[in-house]
Protein backbone atom coordinates (compact mmCIF):
# COMPACT_ATOMS: atom_id res chain seq x y z
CA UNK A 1 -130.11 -78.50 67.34
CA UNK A 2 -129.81 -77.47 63.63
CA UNK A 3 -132.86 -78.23 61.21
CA UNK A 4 -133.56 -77.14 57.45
CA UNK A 5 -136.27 -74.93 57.00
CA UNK A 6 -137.74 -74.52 53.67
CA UNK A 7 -139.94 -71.76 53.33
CA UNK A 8 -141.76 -69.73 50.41
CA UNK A 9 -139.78 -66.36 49.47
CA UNK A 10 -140.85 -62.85 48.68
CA UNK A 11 -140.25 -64.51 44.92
CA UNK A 12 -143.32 -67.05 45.69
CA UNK A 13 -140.56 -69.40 45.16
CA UNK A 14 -139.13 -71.74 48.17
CA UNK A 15 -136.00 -71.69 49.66
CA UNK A 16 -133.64 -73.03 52.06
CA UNK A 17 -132.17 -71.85 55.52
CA UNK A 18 -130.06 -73.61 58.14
CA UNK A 19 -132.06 -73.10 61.35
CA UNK A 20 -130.53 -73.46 64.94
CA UNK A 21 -133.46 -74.33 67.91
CA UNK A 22 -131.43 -73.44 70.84
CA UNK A 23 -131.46 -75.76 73.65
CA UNK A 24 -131.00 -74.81 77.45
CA UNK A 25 -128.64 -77.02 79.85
CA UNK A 26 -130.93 -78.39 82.46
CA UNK A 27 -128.30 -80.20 84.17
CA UNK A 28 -128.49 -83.90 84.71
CA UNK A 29 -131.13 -84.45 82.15
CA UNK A 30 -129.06 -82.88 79.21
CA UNK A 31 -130.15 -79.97 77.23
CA UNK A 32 -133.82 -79.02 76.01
CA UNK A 33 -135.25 -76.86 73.91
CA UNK A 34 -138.55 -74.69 74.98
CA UNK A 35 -141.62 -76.75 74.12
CA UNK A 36 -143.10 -75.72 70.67
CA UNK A 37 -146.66 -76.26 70.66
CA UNK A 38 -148.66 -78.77 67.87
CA UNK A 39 -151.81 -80.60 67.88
CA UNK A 40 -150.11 -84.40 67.52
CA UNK A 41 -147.92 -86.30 65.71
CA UNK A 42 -148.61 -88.39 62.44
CA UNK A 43 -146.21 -91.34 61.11
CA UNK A 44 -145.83 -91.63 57.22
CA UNK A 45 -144.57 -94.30 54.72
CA UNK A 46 -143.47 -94.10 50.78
CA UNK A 47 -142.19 -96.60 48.80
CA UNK A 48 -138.77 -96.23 46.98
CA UNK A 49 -140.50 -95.08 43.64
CA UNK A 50 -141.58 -91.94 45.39
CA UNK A 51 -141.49 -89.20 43.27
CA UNK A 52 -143.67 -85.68 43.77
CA UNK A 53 -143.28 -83.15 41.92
CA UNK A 54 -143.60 -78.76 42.99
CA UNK A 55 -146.07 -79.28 45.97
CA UNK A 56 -146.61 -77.40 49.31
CA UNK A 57 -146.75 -78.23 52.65
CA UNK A 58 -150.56 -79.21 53.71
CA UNK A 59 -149.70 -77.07 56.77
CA UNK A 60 -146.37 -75.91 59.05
CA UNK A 61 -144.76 -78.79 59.99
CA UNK A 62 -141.31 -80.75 61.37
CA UNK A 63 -140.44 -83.43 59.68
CA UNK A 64 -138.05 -85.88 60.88
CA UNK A 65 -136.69 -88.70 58.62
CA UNK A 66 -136.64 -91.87 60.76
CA UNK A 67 -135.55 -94.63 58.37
CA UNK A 68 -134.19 -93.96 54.41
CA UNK A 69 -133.22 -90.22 52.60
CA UNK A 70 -135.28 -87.95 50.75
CA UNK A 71 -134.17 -85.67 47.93
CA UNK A 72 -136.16 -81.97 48.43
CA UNK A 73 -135.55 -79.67 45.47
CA UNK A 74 -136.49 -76.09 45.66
CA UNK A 75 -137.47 -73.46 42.67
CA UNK A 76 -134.05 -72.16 42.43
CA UNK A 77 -132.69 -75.30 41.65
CA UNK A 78 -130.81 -76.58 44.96
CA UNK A 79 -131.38 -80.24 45.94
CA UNK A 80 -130.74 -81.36 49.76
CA UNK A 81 -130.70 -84.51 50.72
CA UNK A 82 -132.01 -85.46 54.00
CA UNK A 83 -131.20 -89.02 55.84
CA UNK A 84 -132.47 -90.81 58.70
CA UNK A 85 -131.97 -88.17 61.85
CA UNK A 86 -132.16 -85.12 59.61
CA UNK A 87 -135.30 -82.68 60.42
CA UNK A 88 -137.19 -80.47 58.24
CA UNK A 89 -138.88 -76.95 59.31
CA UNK A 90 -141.69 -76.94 55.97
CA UNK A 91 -143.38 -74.07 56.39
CA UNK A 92 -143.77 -73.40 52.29
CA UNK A 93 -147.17 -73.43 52.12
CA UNK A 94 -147.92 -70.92 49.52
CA UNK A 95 -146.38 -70.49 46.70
CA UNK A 96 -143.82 -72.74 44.04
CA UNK A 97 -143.45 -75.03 46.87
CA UNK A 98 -140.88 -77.77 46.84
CA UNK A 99 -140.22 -80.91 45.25
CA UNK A 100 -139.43 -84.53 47.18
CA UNK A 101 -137.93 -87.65 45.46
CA UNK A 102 -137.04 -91.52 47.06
CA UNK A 103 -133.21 -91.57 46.96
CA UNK A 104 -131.56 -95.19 45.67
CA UNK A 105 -135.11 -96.59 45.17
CA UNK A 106 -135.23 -96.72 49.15
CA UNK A 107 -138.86 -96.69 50.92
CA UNK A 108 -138.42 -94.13 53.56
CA UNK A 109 -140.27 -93.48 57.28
CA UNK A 110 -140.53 -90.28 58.14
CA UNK A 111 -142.76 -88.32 61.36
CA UNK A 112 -145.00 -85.19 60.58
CA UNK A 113 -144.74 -83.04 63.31
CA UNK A 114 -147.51 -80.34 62.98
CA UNK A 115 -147.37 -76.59 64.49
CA UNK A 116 -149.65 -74.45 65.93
CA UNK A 117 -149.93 -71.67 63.22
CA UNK A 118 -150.41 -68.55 65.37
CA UNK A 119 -146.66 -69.55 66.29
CA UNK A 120 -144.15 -67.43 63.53
């Protein structure tokens, strides 16, 4: 399954990277990846004006975009735009950080999926 990671750089500046979580066959129940330990889930709402500039992540997290798109900018520049289904690794918590904007004046759902941080 393929996720973008953002992360912060030797530059103290984040970047992008297309990240593959491989996922085992396990027969009749499809494919699955390994379980990837976190302390809970947590369900978030914006409104279609939303518009943050350079920030961090509070803490290493998945994010998964459930309903609307997200433009995430990054210090060099590049803008990616994530939709409903798209996942992000943020894991920029130092640094420049990143930079997230409403798309179409859409509210958006998204799920915060936190990580264990002894996990690299």
């Amino acid at each position: 399954m393929q996720v973008v990671r953002v992360y912060t750089g030797d530059d103290g500046r984040s970047h992008f990277e297309d990240v593959v979580i491989p996922l085992v066959d396990t027969g009749p129940i499809g494919r699955i990846s390994e379980l990837i330990p976190g302390p809970g889930v947590m369900f978030r709402e914006v409104g279609g004006d939303y518009d943050l500039d350079f920030h961090n992540a509070p803490r290493r997290q998945f994010v998964v975009n459930l309903k609307g798109s997200v433009d995430i900018g990054v210090g060099d520049g590049t803008v990616r735009r994530l939709g409903p289904g798209d996942i992000l690794l943020a894991e920029d918590t130092q640094g420049e950080g990143h930079t997230s904007r409403a798309v179409d004046g859409e509210p958006r759902q998204c799920l915060f999926i936190p990580l264990d941080d002894a996990l690299q």
